[in-house]
C-alpha atoms as a PDB file:
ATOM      1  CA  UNK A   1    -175.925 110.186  22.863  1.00  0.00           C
ATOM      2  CA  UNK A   2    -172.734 110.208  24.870  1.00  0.00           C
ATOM      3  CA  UNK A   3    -172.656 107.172  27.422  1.00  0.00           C
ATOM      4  CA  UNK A   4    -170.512 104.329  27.988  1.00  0.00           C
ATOM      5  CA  UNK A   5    -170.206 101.594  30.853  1.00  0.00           C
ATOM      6  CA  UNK A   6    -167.090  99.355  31.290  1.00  0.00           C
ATOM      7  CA  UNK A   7    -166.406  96.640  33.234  1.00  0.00           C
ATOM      8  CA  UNK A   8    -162.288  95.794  33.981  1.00  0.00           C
ATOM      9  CA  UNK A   9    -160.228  95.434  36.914  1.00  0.00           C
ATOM     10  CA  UNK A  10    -157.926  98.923  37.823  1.00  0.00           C
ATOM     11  CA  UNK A  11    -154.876  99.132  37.009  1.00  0.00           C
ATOM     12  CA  UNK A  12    -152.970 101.370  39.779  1.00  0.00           C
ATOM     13  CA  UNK A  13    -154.119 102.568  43.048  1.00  0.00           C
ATOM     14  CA  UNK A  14    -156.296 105.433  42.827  1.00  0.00           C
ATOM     15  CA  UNK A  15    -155.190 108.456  44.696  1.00  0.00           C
ATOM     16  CA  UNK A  16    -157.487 111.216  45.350  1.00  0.00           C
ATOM     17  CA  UNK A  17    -156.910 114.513  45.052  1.00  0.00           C
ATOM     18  CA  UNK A  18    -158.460 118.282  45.278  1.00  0.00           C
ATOM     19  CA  UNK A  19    -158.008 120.727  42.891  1.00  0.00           C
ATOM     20  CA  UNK A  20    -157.323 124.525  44.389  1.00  0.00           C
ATOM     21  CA  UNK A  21    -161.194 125.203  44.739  1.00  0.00           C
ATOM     22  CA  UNK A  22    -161.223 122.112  46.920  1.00  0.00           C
ATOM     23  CA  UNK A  23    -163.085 119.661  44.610  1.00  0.00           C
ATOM     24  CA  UNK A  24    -161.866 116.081  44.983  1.00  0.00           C
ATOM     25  CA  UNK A  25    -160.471 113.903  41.770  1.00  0.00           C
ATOM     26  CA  UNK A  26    -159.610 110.885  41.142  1.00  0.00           C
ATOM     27  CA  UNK A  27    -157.969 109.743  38.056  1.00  0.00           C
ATOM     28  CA  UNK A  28    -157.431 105.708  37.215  1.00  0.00           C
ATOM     29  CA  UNK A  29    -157.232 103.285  34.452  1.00  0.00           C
ATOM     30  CA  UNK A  30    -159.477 100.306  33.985  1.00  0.00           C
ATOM     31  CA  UNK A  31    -158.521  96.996  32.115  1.00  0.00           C
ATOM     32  CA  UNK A  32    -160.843  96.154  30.181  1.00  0.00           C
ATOM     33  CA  UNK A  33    -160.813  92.402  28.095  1.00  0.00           C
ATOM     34  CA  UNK A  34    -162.581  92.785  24.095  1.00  0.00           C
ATOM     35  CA  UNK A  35    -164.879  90.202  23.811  1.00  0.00           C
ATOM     36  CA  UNK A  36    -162.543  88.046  21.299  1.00  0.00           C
ATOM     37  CA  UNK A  37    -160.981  84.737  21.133  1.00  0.00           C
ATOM     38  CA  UNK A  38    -157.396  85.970  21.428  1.00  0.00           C
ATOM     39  CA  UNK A  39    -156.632  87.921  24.655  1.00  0.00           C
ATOM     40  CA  UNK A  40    -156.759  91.282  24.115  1.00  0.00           C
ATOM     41  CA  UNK A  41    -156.841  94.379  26.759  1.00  0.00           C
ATOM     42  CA  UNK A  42    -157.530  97.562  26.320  1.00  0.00           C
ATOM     43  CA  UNK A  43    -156.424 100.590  29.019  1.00  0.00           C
ATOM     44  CA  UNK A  44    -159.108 102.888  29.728  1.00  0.00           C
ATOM     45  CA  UNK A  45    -158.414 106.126  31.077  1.00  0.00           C
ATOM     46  CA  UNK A  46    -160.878 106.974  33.406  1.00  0.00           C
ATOM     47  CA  UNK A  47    -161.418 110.459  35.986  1.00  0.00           C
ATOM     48  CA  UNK A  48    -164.442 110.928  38.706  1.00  0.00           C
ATOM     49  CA  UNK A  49    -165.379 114.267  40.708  1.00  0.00           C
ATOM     50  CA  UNK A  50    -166.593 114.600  44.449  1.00  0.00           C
ATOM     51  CA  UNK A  51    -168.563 112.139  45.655  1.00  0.00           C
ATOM     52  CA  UNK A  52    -168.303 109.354  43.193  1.00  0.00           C
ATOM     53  CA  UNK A  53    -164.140 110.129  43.494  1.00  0.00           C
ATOM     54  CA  UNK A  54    -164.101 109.590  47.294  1.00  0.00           C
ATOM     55  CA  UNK A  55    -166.030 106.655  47.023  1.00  0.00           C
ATOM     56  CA  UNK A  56    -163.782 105.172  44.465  1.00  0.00           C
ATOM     57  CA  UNK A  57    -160.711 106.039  46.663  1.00  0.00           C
ATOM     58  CA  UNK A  58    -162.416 104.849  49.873  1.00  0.00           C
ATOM     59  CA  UNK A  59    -163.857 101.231  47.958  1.00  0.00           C
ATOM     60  CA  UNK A  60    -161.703 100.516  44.888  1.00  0.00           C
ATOM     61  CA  UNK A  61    -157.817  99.570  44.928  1.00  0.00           C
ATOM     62  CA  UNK A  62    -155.473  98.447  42.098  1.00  0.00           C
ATOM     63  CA  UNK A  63    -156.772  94.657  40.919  1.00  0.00           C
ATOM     64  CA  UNK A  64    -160.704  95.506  41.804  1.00  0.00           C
ATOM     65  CA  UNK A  65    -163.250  94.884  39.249  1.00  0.00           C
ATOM     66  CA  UNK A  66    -165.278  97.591  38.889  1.00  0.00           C
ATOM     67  CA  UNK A  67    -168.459  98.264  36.751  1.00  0.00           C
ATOM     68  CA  UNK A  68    -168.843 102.178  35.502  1.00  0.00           C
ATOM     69  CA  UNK A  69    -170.830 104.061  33.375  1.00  0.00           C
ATOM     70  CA  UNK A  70    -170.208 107.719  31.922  1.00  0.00           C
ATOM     71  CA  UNK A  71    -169.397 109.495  29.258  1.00  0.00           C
ATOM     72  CA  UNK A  72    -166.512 110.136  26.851  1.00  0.00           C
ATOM     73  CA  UNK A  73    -164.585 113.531  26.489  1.00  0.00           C
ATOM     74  CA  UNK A  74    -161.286 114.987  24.508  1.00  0.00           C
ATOM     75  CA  UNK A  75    -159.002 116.995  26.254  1.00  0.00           C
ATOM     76  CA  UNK A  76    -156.766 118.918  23.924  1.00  0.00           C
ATOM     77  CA  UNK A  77    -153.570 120.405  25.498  1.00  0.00           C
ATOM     78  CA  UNK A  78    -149.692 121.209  25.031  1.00  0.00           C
ATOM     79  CA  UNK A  79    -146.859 118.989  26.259  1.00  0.00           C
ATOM     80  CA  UNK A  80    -143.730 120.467  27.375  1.00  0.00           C
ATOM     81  CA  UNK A  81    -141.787 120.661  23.872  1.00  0.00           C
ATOM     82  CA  UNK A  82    -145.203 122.735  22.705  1.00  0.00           C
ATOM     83  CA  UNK A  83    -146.590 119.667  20.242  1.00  0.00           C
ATOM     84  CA  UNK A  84    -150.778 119.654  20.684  1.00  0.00           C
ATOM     85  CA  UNK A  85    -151.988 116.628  22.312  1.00  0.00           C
ATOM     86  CA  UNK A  86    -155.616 115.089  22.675  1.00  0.00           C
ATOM     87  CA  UNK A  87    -156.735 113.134  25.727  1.00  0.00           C
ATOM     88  CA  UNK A  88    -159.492 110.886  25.378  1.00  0.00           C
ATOM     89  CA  UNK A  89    -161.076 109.725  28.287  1.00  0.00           C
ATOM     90  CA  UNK A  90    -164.207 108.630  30.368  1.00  0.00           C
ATOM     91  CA  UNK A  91    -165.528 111.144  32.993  1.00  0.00           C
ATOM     92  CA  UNK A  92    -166.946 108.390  35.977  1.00  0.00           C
ATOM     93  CA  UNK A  93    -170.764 109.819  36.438  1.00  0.00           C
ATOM     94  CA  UNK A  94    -171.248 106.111  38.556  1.00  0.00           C
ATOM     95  CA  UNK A  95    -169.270 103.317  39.700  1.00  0.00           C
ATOM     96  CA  UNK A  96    -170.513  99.671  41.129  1.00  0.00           C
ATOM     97  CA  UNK A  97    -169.063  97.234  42.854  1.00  0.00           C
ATOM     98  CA  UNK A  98    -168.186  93.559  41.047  1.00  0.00           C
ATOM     99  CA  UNK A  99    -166.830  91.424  43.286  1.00  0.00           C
ATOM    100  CA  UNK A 100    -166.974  90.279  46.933  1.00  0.00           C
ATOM    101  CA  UNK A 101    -163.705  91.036  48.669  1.00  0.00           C
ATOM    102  CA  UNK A 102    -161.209  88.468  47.986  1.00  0.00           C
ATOM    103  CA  UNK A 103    -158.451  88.456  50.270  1.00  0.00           C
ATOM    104  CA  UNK A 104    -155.769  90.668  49.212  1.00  0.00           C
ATOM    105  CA  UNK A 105    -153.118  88.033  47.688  1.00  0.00           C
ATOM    106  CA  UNK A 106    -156.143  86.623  45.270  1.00  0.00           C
ATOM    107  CA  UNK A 107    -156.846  90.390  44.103  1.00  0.00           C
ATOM    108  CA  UNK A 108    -153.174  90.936  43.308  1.00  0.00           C
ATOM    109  CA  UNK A 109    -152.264  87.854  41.431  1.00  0.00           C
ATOM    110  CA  UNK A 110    -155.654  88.330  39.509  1.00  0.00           C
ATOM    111  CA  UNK A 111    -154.843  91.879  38.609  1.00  0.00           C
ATOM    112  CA  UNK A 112    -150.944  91.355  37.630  1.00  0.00           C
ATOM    113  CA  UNK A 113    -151.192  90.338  34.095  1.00  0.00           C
ATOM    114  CA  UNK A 114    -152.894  93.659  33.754  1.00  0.00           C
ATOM    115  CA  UNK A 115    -150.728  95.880  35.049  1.00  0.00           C
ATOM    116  CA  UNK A 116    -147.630  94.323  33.138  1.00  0.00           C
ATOM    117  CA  UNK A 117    -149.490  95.009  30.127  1.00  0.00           C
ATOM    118  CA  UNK A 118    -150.201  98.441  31.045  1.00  0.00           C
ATOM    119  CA  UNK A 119    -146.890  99.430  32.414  1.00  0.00           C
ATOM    120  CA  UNK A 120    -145.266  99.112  28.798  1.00  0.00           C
ATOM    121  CA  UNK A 121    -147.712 102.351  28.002  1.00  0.00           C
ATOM    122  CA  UNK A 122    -146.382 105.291  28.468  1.00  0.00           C
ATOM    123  CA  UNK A 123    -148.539 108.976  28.733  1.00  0.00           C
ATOM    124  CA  UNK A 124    -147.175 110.187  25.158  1.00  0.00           C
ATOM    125  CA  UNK A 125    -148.206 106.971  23.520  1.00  0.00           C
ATOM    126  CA  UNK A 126    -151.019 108.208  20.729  1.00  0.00           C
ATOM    127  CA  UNK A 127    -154.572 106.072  21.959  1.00  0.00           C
ATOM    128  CA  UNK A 128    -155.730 103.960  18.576  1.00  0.00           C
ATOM    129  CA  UNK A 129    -158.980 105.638  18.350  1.00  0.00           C
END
């Protein structure tokens, strides 16, 4: 069985797209706290199709807590020098809401420890699992 549900807090702004047969996609990554005594985050990867990707873009923003539940997949591909990569990521099948609206200066403070941690991640950085 494939299925995993996260709670976290996004990490950027999703920004929908359409790929060329005109199927929106929406690609974000979720902060998500392990249930330890020391602070630790880890940076989820996360990509929904048509309707649950326009209701992401339409409802979610960076700093809102989201609840989701999918499954994980592996991508493998080629970066520009020609070196194989593999993606790991959750594909969105549903997404929930969290959190009332807070008013936008809460959500930000709330959601900037998070996105300093992410930022020193870069897209070739290997994923520990």
């Amino acid at each position: 069985m494939n299925n995993i549900s996260l709670v976290g807090r996004i990490t950027v702004d999703p920004e929908l797209k359409y790929t060329q047969s005109n199927f929106p996609v929406i690609s974000f990554t979720v902060a998500v706290d392990r249930p330890t005594q020391e602070k630790q985050t880890d940076f989820i990867p996360c990509v929904a199709w048509r309707k649950t990707a326009e209701f992401v873009s339409k409802y979610f923003s960076k700093g809102s807590k989201i609840a989701l539940v999918g499954s994980l997949q592996s991508r493998k591909w080629q970066d520009k020098d020609g070196k194989s990569r593999t993606s790991i990521e959750v594909l969105v099948d549903r997404v929930e809401f969290c959190e009332s609206k807070k008013s936008d200066w809460t959500q930000k403070a709330d959601a900037a420890e998070y996105v300093e941690e992410y930022e020193e991640y870069s897209e070739n950085d290997q994923l520990p699992f």
